[in-house]
PDB file of N, CA and C in Angstrom:
ATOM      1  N   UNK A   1      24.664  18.820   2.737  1.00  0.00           N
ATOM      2  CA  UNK A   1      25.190  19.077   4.053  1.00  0.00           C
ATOM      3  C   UNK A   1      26.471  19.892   3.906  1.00  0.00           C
ATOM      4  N   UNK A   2      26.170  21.224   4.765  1.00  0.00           N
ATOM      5  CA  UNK A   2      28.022  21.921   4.355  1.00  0.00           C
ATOM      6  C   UNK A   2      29.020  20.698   5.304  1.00  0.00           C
ATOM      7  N   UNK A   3      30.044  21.130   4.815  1.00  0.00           N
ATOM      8  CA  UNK A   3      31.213  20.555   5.529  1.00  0.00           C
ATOM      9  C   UNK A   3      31.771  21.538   5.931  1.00  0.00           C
ATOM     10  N   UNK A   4      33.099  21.036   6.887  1.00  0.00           N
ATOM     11  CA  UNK A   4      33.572  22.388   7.727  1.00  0.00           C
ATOM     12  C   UNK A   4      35.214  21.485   7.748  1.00  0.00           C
ATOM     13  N   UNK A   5      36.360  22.078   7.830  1.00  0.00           N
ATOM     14  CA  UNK A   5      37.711  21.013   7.880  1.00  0.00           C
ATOM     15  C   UNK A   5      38.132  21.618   9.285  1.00  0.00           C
ATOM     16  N   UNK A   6      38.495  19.892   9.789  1.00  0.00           N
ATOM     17  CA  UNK A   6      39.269  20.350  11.096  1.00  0.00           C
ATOM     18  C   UNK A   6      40.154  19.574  11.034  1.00  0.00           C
ATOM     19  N   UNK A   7      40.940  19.966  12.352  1.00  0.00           N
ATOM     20  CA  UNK A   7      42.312  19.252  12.003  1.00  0.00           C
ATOM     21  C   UNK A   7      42.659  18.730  13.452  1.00  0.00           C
ATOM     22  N   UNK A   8      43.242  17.441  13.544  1.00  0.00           N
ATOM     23  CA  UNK A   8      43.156  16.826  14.695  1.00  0.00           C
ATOM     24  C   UNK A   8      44.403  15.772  14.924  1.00  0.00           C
ATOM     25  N   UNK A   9      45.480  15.940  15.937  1.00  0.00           N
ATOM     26  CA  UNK A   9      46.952  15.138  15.647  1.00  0.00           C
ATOM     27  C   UNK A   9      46.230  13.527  16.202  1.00  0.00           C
ATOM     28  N   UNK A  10      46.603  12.714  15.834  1.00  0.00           N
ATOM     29  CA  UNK A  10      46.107  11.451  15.609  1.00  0.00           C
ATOM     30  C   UNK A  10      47.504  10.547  15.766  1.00  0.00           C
ATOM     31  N   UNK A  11      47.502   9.714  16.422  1.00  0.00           N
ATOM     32  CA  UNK A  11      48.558   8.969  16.912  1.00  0.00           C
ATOM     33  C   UNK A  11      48.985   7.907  15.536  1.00  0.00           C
ATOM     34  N   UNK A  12      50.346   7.672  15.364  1.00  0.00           N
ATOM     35  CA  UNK A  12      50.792   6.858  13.721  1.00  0.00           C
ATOM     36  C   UNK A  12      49.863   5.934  13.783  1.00  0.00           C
ATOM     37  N   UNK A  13      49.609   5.088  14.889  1.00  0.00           N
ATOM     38  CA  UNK A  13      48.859   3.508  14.354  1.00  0.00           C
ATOM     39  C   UNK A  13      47.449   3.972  13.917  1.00  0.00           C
ATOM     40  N   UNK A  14      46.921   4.771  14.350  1.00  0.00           N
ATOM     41  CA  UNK A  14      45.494   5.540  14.038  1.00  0.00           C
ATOM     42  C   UNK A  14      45.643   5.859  12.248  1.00  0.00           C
ATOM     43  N   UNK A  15      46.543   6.444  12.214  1.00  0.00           N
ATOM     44  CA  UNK A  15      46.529   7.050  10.924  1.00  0.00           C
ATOM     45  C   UNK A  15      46.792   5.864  10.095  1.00  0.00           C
ATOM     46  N   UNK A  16      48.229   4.896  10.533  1.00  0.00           N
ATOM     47  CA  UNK A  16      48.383   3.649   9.791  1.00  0.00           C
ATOM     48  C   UNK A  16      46.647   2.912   9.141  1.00  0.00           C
ATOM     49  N   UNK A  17      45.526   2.844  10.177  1.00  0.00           N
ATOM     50  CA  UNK A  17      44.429   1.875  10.180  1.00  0.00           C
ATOM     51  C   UNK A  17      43.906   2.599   9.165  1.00  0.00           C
ATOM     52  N   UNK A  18      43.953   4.408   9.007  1.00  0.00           N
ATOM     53  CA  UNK A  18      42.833   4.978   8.425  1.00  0.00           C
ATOM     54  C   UNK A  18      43.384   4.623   6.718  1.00  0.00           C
ATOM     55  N   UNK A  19      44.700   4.714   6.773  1.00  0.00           N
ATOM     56  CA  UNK A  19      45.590   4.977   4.996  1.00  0.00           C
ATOM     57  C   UNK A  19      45.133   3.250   4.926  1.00  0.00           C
ATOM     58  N   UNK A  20      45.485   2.126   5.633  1.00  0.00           N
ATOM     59  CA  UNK A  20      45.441   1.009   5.179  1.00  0.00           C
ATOM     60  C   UNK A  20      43.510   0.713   4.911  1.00  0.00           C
ATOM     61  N   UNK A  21      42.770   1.270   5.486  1.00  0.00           N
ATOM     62  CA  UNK A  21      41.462   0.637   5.193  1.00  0.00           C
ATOM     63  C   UNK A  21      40.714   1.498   3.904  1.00  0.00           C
ATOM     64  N   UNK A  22      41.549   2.970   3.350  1.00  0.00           N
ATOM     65  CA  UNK A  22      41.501   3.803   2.769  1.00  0.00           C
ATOM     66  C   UNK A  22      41.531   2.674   1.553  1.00  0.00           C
ATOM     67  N   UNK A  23      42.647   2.131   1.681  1.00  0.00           N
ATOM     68  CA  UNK A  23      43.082   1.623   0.157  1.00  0.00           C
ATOM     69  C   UNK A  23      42.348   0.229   0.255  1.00  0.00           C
ATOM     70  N   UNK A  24      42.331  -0.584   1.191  1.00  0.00           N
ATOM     71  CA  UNK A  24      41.705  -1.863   1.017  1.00  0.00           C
ATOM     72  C   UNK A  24      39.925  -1.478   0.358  1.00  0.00           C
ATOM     73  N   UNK A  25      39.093   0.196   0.753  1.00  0.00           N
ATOM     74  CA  UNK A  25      37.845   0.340   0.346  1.00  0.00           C
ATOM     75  C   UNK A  25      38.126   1.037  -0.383  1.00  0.00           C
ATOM     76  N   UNK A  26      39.305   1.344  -1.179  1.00  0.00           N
ATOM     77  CA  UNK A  26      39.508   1.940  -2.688  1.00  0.00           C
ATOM     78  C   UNK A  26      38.499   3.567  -2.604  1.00  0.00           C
ATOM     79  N   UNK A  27      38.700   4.334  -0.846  1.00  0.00           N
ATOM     80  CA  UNK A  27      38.322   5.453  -1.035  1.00  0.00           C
ATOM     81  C   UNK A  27      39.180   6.395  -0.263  1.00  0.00           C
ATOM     82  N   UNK A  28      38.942   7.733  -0.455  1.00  0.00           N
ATOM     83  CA  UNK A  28      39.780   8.835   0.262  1.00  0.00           C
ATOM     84  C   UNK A  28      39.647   8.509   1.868  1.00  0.00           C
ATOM     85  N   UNK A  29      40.946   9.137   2.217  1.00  0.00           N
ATOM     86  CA  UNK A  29      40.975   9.199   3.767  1.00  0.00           C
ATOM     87  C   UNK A  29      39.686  10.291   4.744  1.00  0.00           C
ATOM     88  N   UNK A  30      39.390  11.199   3.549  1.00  0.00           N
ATOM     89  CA  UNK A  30      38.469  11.761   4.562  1.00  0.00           C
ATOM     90  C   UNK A  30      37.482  11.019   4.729  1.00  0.00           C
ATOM     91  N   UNK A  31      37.172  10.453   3.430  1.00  0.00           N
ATOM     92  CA  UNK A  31      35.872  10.050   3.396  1.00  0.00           C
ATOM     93  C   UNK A  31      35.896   8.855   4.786  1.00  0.00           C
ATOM     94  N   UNK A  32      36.644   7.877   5.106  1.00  0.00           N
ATOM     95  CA  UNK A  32      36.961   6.557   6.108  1.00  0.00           C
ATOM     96  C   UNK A  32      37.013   7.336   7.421  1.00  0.00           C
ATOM     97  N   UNK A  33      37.504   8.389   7.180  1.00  0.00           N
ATOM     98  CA  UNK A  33      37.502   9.296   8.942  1.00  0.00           C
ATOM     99  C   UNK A  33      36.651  10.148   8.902  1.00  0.00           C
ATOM    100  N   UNK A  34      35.538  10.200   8.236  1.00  0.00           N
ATOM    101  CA  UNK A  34      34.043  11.044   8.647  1.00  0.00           C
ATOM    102  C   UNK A  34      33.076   9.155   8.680  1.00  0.00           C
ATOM    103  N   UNK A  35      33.065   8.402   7.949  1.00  0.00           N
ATOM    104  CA  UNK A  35      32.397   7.182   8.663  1.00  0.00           C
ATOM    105  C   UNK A  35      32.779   6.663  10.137  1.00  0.00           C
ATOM    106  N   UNK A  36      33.695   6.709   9.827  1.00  0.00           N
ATOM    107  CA  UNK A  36      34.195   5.918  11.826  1.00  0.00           C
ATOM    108  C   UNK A  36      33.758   6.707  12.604  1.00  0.00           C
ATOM    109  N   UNK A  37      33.939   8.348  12.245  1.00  0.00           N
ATOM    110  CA  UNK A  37      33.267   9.180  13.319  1.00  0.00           C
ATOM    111  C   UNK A  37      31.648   9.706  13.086  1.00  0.00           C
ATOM    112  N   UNK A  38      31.353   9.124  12.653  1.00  0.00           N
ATOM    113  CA  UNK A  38      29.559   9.316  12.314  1.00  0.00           C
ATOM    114  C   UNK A  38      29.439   8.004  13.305  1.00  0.00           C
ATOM    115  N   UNK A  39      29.828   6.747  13.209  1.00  0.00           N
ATOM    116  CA  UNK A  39      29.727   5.195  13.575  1.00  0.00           C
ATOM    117  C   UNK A  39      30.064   5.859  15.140  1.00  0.00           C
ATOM    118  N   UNK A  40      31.340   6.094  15.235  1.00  0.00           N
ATOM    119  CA  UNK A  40      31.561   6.331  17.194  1.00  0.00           C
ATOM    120  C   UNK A  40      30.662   7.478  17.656  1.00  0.00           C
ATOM    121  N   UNK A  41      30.664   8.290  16.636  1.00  0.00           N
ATOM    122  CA  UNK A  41      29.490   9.190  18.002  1.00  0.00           C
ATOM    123  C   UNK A  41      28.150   8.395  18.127  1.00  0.00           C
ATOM    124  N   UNK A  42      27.912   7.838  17.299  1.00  0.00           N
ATOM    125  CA  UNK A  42      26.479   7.360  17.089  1.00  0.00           C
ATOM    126  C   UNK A  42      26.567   6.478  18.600  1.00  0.00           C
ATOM    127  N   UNK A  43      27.643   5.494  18.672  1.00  0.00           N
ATOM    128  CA  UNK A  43      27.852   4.537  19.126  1.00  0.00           C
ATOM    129  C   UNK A  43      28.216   5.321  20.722  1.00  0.00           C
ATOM    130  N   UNK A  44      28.700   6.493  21.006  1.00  0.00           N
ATOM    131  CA  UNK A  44      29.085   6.982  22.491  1.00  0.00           C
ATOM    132  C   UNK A  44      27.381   7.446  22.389  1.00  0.00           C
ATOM    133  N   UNK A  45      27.103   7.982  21.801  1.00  0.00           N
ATOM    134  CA  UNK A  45      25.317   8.444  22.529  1.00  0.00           C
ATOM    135  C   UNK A  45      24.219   7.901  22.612  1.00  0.00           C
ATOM    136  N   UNK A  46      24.620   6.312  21.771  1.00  0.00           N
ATOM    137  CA  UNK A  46      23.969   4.883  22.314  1.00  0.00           C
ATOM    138  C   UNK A  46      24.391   4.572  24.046  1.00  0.00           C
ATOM    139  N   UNK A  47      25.699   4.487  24.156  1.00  0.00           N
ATOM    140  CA  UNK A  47      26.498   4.278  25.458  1.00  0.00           C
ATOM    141  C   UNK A  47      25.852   5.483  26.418  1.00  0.00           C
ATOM    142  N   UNK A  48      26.102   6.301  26.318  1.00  0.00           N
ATOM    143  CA  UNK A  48      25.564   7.401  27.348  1.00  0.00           C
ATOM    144  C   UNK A  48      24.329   7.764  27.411  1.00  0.00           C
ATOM    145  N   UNK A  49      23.272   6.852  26.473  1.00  0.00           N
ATOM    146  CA  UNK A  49      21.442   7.069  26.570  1.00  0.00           C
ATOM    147  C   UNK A  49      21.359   5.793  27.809  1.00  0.00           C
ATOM    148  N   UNK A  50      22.056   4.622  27.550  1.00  0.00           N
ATOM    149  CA  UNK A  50      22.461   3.603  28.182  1.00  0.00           C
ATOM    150  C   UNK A  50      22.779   4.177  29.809  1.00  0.00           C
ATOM    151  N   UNK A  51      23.618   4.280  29.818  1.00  0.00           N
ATOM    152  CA  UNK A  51      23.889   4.667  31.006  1.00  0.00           C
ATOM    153  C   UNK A  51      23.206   5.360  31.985  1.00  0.00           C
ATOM    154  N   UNK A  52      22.797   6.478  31.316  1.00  0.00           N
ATOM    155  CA  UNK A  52      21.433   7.278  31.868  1.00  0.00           C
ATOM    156  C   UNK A  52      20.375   6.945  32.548  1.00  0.00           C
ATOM    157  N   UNK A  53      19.829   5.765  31.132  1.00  0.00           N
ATOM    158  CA  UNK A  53      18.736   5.168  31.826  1.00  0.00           C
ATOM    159  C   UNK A  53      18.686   4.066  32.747  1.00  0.00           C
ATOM    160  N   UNK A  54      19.972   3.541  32.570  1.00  0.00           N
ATOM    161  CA  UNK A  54      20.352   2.422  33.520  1.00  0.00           C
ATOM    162  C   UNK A  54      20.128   3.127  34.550  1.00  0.00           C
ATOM    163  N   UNK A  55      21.094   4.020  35.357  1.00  0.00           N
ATOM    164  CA  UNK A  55      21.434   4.855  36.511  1.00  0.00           C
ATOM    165  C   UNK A  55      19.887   5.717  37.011  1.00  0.00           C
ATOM    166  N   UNK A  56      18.764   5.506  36.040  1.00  0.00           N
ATOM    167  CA  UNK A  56      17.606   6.128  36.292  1.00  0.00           C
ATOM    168  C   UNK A  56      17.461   7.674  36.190  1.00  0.00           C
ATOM    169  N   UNK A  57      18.841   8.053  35.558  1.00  0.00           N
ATOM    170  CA  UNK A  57      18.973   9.701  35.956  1.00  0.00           C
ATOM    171  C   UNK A  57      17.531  10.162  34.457  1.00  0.00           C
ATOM    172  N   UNK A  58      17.502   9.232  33.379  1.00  0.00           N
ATOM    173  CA  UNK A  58      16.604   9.682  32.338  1.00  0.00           C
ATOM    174  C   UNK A  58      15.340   8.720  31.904  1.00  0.00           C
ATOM    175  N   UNK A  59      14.326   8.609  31.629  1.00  0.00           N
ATOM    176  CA  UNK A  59      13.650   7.992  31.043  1.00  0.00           C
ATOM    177  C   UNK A  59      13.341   7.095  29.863  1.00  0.00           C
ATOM    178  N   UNK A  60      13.260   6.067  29.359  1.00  0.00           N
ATOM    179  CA  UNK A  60      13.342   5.343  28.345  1.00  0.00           C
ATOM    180  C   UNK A  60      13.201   5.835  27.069  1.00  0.00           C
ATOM    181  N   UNK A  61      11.960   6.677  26.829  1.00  0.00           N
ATOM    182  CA  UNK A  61      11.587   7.822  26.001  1.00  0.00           C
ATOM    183  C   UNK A  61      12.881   8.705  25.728  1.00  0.00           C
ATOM    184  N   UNK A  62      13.329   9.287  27.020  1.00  0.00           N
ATOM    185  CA  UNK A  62      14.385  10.243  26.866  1.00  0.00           C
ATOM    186  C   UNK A  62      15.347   9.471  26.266  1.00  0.00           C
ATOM    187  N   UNK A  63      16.258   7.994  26.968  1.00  0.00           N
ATOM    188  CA  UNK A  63      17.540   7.377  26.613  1.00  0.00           C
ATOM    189  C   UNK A  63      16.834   7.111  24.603  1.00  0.00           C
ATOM    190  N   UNK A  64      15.614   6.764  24.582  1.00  0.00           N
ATOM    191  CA  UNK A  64      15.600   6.046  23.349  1.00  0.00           C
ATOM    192  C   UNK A  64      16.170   7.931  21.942  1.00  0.00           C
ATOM    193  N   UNK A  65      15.784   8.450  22.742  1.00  0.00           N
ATOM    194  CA  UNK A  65      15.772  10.110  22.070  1.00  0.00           C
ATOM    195  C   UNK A  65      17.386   9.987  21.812  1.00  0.00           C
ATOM    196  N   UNK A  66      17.614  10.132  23.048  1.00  0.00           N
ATOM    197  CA  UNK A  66      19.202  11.000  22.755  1.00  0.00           C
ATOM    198  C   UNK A  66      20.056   9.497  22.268  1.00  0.00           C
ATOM    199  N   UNK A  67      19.891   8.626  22.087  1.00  0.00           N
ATOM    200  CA  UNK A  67      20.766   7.825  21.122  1.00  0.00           C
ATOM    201  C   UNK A  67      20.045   8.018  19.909  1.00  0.00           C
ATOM    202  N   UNK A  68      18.610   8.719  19.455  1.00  0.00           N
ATOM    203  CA  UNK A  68      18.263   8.908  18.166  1.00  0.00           C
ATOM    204  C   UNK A  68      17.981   7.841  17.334  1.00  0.00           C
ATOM    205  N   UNK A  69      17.024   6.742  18.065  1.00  0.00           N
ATOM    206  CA  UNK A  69      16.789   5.307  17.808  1.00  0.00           C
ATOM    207  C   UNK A  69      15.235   5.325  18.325  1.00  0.00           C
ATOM    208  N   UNK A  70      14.099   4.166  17.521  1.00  0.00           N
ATOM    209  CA  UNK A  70      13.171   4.403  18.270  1.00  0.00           C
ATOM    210  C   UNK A  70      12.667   3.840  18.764  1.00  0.00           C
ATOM    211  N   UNK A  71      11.547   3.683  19.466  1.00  0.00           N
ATOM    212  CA  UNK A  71      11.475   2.869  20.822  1.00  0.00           C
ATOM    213  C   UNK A  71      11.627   1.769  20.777  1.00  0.00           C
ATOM    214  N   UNK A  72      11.442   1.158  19.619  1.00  0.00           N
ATOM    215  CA  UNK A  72      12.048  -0.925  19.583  1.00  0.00           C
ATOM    216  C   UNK A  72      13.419  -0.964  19.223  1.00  0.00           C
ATOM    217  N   UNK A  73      13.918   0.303  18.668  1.00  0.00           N
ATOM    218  CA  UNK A  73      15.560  -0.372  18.771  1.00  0.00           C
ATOM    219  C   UNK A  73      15.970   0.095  19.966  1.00  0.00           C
ATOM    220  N   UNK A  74      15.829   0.768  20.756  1.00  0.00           N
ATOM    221  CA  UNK A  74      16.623   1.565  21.842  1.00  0.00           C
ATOM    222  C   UNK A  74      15.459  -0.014  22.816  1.00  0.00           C
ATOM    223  N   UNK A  75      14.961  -0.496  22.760  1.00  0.00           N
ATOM    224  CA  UNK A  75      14.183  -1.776  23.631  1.00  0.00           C
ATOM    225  C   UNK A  75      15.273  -3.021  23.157  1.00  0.00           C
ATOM    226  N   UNK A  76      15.609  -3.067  21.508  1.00  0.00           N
ATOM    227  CA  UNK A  76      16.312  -4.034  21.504  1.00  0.00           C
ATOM    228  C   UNK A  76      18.159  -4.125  22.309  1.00  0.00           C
ATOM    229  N   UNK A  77      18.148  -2.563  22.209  1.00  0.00           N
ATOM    230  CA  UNK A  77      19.861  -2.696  22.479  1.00  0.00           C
ATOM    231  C   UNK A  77      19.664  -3.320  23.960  1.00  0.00           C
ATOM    232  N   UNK A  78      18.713  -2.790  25.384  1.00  0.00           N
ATOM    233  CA  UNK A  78      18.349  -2.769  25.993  1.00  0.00           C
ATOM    234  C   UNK A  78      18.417  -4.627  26.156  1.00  0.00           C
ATOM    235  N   UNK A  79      17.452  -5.189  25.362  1.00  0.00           N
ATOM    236  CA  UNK A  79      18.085  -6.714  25.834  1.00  0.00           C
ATOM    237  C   UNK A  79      18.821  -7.029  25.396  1.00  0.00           C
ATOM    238  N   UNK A  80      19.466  -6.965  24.555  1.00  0.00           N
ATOM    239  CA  UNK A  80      21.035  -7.160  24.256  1.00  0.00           C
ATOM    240  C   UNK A  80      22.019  -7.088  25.133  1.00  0.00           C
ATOM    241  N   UNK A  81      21.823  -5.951  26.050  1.00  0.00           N
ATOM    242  CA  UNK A  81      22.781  -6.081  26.891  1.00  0.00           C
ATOM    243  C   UNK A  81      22.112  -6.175  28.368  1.00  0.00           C
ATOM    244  N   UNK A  82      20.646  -7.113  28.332  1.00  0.00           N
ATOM    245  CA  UNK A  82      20.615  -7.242  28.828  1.00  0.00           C
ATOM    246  C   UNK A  82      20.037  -6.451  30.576  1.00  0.00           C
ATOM    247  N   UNK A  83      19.942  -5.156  30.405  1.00  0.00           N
ATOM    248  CA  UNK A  83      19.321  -4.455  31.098  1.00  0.00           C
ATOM    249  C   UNK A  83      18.351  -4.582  31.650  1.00  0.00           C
ATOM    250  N   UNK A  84      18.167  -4.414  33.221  1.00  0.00           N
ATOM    251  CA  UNK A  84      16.590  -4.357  33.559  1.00  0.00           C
ATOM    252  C   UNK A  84      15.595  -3.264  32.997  1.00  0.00           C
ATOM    253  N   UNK A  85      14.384  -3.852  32.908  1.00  0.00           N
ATOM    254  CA  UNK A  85      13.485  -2.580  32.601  1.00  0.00           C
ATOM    255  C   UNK A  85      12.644  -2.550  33.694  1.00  0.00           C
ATOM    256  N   UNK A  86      12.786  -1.466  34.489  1.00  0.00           N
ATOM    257  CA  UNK A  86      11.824  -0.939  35.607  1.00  0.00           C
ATOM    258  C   UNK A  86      11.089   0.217  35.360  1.00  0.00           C
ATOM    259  N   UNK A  87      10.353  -0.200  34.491  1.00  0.00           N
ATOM    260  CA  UNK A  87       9.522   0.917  33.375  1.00  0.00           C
ATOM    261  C   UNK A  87       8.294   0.667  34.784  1.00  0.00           C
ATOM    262  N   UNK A  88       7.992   2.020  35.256  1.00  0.00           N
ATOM    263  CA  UNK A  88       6.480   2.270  35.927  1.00  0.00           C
ATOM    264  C   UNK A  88       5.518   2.871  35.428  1.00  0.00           C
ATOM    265  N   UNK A  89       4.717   2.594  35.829  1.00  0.00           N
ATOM    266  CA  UNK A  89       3.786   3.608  35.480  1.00  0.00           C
ATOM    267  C   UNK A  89       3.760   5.422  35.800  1.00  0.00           C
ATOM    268  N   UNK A  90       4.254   5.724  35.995  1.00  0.00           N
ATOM    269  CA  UNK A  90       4.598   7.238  36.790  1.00  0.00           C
ATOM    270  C   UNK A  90       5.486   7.487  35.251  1.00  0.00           C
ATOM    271  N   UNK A  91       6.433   6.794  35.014  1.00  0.00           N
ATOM    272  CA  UNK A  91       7.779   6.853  33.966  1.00  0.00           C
ATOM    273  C   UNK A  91       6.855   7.090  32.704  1.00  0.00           C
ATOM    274  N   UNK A  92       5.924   5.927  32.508  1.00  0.00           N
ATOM    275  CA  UNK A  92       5.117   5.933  31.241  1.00  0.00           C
ATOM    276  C   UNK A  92       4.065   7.014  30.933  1.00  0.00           C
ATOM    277  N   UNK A  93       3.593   7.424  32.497  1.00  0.00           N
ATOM    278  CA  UNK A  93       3.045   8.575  32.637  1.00  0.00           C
ATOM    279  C   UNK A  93       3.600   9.976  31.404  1.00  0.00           C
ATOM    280  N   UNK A  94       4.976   9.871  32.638  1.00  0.00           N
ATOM    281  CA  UNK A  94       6.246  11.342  31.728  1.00  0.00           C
ATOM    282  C   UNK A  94       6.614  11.168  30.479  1.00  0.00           C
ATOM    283  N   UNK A  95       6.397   9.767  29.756  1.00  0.00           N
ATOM    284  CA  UNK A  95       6.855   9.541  28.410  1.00  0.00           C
ATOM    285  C   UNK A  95       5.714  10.080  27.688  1.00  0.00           C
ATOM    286  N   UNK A  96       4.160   9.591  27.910  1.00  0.00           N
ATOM    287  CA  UNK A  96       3.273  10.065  27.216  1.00  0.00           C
ATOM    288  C   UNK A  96       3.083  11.765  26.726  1.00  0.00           C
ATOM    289  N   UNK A  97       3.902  12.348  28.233  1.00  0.00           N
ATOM    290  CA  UNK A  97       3.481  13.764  28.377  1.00  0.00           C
ATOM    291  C   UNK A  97       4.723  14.364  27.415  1.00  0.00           C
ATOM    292  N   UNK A  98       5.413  13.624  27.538  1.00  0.00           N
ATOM    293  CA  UNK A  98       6.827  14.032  26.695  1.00  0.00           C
ATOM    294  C   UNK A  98       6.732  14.229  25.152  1.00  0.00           C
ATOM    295  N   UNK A  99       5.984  13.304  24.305  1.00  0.00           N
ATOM    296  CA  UNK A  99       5.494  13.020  23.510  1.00  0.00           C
ATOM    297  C   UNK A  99       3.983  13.809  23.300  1.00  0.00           C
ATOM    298  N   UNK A 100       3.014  13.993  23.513  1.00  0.00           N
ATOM    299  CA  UNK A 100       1.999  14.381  23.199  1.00  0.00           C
ATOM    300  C   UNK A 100       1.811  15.615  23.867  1.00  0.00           C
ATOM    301  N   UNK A 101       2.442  16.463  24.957  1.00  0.00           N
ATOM    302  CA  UNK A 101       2.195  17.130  25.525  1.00  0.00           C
ATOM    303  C   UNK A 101       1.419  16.876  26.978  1.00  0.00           C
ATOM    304  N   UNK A 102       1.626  18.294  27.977  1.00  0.00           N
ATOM    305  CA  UNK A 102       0.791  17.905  29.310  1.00  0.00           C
ATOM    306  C   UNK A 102      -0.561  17.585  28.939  1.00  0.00           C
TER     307      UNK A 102
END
């Protein structure tokens, strides 16, 4: 995978957490601030597949896509927190077509 360096001002206690967990996992700072941010995006496009499909604006198929999970984990987060599923038939319809084509 190339890498690319960016640079980003980060508030002291931020940086304090990254140098202190740096040394408690006996690894470099980049390396601890490319995991947390692999972990939070993962974790905001879990939240915003969530939301989506909650709000009905996307399909289950679609929310399970764009968090990049597949259909039994994006079902498990789903009861985890508990969500209704108002999965129809019309919905399951657009998932099939989504997937296999019209």
């Amino acid at each position: 995978m190339a890498t690319e360096t960016v640079a980003a001002r980060l508030p002291e206690e931020l940086v304090f957490q990254i140098e202190s967990t740096a040394d408690e996992m006996q690894e470099e700072k980049s390396s601890i601030i490319r995991q947390a941010l692999e972990r939070g995006l993962k974790q905001l496009a879990l939240e915003r597949a969530l939301e989506l499909y909650r709000s009905g604006k996307i399909t289950f198929w679609k929310a399970a896509s764009l968090a990049k999970l597949t259909l039994w984990e994006f079902l498990e987060e789903v009861k985890q927190r508990k969500i209704s599923l108002p999965y129809t038939l019309e919905e399951a319809r657009k998932d099939i077509a989504d997937v296999f084509g019209p």
